[in-house]
N, C-alpha and C. Protein backbone atom coordinates (compact mmCIF):
# COMPACT_ATOMS: atom_id res chain seq x y z
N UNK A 1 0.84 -1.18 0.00
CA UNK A 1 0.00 0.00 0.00
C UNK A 1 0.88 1.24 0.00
N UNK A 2 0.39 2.13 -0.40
CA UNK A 2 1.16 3.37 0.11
C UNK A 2 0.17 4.77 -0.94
N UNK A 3 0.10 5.96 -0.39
CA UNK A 3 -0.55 6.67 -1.26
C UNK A 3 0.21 7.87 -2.11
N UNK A 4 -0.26 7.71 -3.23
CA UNK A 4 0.52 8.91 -4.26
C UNK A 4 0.39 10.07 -4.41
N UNK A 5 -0.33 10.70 -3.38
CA UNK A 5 -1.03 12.11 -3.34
C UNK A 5 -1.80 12.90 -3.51
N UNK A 6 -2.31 11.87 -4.51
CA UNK A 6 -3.64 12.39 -4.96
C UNK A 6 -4.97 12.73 -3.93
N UNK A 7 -5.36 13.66 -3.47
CA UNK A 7 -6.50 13.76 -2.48
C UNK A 7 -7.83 13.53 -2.72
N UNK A 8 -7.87 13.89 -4.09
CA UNK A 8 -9.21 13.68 -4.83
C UNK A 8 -9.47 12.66 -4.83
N UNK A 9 -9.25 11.39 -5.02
CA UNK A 9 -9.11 9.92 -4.80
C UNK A 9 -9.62 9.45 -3.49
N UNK A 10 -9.58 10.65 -2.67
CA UNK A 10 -9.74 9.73 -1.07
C UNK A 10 -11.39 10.49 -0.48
N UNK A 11 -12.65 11.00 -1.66
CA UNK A 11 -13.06 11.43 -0.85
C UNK A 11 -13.94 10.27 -0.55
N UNK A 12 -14.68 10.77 0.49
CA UNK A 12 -15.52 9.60 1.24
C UNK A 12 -16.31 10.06 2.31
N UNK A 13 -16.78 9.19 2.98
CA UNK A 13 -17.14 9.60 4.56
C UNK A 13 -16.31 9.83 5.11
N UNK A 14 -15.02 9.00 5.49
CA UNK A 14 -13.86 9.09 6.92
C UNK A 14 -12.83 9.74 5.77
N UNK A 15 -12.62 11.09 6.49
CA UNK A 15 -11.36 11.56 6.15
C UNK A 15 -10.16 12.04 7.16
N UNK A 16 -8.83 12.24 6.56
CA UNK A 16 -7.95 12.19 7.35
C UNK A 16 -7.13 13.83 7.41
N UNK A 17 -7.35 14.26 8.16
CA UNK A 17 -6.96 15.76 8.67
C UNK A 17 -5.56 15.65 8.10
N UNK A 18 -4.59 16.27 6.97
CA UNK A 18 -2.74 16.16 7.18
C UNK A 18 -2.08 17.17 7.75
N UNK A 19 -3.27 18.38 8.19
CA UNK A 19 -2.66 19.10 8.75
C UNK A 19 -2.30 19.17 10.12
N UNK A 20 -3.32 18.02 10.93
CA UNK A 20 -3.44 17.59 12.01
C UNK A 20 -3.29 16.49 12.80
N UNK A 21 -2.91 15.35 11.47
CA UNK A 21 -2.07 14.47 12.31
C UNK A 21 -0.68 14.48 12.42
N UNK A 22 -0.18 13.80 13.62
CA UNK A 22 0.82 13.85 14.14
C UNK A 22 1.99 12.59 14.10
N UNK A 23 1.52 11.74 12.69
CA UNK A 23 2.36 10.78 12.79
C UNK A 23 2.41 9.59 13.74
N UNK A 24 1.75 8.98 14.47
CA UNK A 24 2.00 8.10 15.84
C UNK A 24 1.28 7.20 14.89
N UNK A 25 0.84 6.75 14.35
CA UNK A 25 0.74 5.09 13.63
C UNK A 25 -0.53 4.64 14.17
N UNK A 26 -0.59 5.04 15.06
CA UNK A 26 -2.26 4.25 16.00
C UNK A 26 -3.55 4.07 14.87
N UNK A 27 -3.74 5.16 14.06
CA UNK A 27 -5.09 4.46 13.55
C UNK A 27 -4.82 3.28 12.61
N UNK A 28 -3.32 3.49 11.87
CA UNK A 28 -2.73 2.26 10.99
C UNK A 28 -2.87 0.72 11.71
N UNK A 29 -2.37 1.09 12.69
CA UNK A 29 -2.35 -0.34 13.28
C UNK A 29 -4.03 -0.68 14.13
N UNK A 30 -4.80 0.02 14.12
CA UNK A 30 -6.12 0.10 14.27
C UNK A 30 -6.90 -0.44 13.06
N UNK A 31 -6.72 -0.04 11.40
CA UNK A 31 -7.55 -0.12 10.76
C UNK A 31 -6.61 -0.23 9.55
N UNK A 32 -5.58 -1.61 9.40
CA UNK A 32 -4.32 -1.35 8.62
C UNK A 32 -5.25 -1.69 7.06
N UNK A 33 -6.09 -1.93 7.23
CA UNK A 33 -6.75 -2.66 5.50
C UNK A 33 -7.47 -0.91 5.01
N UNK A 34 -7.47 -0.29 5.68
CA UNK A 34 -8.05 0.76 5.12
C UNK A 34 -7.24 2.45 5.55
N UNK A 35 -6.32 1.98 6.36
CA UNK A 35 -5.27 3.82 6.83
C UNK A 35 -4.24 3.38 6.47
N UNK A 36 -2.93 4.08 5.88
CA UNK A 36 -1.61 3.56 5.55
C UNK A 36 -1.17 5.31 5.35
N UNK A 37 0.41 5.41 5.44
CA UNK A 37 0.73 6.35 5.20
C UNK A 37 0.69 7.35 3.69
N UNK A 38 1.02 8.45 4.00
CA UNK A 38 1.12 9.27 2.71
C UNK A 38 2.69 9.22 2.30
N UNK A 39 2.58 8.71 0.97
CA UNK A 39 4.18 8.68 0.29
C UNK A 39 4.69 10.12 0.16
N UNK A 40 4.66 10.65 1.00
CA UNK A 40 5.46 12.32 0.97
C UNK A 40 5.96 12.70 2.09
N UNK A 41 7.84 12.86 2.22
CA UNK A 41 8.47 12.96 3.05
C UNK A 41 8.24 14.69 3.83
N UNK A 42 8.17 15.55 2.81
CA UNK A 42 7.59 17.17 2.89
C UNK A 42 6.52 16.73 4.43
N UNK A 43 5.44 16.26 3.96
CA UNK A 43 4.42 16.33 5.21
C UNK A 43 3.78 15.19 5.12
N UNK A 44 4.76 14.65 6.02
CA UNK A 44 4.15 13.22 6.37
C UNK A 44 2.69 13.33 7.10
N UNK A 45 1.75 11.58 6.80
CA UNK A 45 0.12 11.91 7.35
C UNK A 45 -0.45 10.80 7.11
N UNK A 46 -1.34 10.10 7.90
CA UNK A 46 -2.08 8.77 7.73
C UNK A 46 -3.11 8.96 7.02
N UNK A 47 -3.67 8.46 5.93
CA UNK A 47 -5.01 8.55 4.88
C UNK A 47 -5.86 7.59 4.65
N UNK A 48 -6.74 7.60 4.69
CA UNK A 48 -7.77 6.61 4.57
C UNK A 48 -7.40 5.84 3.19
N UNK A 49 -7.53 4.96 2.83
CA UNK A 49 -7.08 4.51 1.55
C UNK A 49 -7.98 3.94 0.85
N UNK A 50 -8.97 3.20 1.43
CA UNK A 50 -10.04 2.70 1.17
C UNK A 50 -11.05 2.74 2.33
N UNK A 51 -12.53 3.44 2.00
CA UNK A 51 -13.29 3.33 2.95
C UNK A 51 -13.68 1.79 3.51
N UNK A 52 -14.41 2.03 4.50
CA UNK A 52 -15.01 0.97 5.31
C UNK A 52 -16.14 0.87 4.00
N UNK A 53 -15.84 -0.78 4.11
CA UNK A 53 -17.09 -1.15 3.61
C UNK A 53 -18.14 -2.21 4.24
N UNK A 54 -17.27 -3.37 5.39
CA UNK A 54 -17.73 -4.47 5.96
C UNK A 54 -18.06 -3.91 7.26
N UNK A 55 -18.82 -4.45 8.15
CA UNK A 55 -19.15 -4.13 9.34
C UNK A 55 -17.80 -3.70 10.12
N UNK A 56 -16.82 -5.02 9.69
CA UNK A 56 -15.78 -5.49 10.38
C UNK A 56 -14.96 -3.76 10.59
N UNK A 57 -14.22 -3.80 8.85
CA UNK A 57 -14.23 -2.18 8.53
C UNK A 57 -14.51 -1.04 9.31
N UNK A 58 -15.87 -1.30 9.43
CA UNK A 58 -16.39 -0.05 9.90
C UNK A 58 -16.07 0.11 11.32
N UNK A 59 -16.13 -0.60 11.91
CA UNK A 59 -15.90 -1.02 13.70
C UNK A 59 -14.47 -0.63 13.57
N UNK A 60 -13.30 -1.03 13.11
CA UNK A 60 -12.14 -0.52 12.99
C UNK A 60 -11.57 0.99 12.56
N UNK A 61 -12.08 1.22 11.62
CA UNK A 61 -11.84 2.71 10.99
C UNK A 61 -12.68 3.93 12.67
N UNK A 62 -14.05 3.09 12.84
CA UNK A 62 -14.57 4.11 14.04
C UNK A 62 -13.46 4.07 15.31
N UNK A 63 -12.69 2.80 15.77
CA UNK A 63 -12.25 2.56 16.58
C UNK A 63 -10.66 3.61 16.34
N UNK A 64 -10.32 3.80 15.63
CA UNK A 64 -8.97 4.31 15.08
C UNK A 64 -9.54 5.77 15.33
N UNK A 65 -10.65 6.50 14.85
CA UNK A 65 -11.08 7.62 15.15
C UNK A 65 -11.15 8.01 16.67
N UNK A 66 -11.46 6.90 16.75
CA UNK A 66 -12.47 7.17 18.55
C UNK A 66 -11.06 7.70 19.38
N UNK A 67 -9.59 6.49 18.93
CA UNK A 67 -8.55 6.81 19.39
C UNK A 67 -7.39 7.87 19.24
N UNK A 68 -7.35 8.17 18.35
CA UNK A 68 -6.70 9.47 17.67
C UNK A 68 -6.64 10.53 18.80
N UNK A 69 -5.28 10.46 19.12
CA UNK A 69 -5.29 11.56 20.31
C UNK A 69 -5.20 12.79 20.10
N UNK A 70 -5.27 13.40 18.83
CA UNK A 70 -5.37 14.57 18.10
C UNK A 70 -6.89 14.80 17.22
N UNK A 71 -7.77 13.77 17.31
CA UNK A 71 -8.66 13.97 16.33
C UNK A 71 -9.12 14.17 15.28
N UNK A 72 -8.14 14.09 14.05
CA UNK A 72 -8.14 14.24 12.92
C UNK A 72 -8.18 13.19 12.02
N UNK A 73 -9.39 12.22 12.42
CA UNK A 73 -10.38 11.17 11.74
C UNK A 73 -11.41 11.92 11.69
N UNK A 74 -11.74 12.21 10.48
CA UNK A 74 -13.38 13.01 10.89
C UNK A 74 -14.44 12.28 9.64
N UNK A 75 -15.20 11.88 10.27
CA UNK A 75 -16.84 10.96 9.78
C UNK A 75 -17.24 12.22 9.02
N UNK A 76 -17.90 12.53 7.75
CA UNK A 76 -18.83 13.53 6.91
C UNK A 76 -19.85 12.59 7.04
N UNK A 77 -19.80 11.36 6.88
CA UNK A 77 -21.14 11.01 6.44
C UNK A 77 -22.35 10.63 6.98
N UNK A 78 -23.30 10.09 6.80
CA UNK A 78 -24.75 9.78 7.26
C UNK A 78 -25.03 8.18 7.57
N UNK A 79 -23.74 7.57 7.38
CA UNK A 79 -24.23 5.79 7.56
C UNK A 79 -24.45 5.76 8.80
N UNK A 80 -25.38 4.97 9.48
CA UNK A 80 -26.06 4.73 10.53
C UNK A 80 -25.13 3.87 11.12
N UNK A 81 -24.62 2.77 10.55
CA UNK A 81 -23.45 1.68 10.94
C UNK A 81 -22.58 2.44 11.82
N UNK A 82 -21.91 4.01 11.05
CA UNK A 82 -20.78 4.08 11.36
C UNK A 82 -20.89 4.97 12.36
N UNK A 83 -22.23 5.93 12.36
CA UNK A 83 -22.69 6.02 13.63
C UNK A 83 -22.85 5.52 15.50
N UNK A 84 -23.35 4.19 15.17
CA UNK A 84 -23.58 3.43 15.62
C UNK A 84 -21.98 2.90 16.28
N UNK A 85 -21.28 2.48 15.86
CA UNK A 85 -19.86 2.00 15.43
C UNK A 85 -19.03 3.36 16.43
N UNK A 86 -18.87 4.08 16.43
CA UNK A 86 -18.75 5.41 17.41
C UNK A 86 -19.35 5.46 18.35
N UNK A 87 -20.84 5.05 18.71
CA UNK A 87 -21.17 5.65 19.51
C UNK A 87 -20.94 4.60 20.54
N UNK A 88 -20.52 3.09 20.24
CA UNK A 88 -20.21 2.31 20.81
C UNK A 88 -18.49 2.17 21.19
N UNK A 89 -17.73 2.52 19.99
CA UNK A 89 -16.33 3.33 20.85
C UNK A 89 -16.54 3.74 21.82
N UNK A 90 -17.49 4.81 21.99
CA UNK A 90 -17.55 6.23 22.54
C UNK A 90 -17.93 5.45 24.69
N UNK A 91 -18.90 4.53 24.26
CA UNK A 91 -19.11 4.07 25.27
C UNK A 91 -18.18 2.85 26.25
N UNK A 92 -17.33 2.51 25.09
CA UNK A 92 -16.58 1.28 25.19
C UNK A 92 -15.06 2.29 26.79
N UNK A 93 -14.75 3.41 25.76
CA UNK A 93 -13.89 4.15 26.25
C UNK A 93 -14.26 4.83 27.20
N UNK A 94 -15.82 5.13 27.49
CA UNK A 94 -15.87 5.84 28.48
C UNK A 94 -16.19 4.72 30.32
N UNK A 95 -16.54 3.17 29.88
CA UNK A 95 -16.53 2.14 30.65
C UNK A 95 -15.00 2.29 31.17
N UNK A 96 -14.11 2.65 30.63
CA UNK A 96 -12.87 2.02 30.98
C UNK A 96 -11.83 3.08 31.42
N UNK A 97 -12.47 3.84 31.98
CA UNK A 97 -12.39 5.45 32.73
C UNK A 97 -12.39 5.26 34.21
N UNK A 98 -11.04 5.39 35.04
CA UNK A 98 -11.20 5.43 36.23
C UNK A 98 -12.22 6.13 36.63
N UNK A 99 -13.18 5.36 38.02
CA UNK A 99 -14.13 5.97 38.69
C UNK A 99 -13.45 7.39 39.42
N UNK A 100 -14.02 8.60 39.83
CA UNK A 100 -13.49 9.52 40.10
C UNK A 100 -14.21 9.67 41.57
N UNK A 101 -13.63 9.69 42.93
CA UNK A 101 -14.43 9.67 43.85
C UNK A 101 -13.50 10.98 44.65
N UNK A 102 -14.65 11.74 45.26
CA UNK A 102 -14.79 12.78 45.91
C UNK A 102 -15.09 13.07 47.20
């Protein structure tokens, strides 16, 4: 895999911020069938390469978002899956949150 620069090529629902990621590999190794790097040493950046298309997909690409410690996975679209798929990250990560006692 690897991508040639073209941006136009990558639009979709899940896109990948290059101005805002920071290089750390996490969503790659989160969602390696569909994020891989950008072939450009200038400004390096993780890109979606192929959207989610399988459930499986989709649960991964949301999970790589959910984790992004900079946030620059961002969902445009309207699929309910991938909705869904987040909002269950969203809950997965917030289970696993030290209790805070006062």
């Amino acid at each position: 895999m690897g991508f040639d620069g073209d941006f136009k090529k990558l639009d979709g629902e899940f896109r990948i911020s290059p101005d805002e990621c920071v290089t750390c590999g996490c969503c790659i190794e989160l969602a390696p069938l569909n994020i891989d790097w950008v072939a450009n040493e200038e400004n390096p950046s993780a890109v979606i390469l192929k959207q989610p298309e399988t459930e499986a997909e989709v649960t991964d690409v949301a999970r790589a978002a959910d984790n992004c410690m900079v946030d620059c996975i961002k969902f445009v679209g309207q699929d309910p899956r991938v909705d869904a798929a987040l909002e269950q990250a969203e809950l997965k990560r917030l289970e696993a949150l030290p209790k805070l006692r006062f």
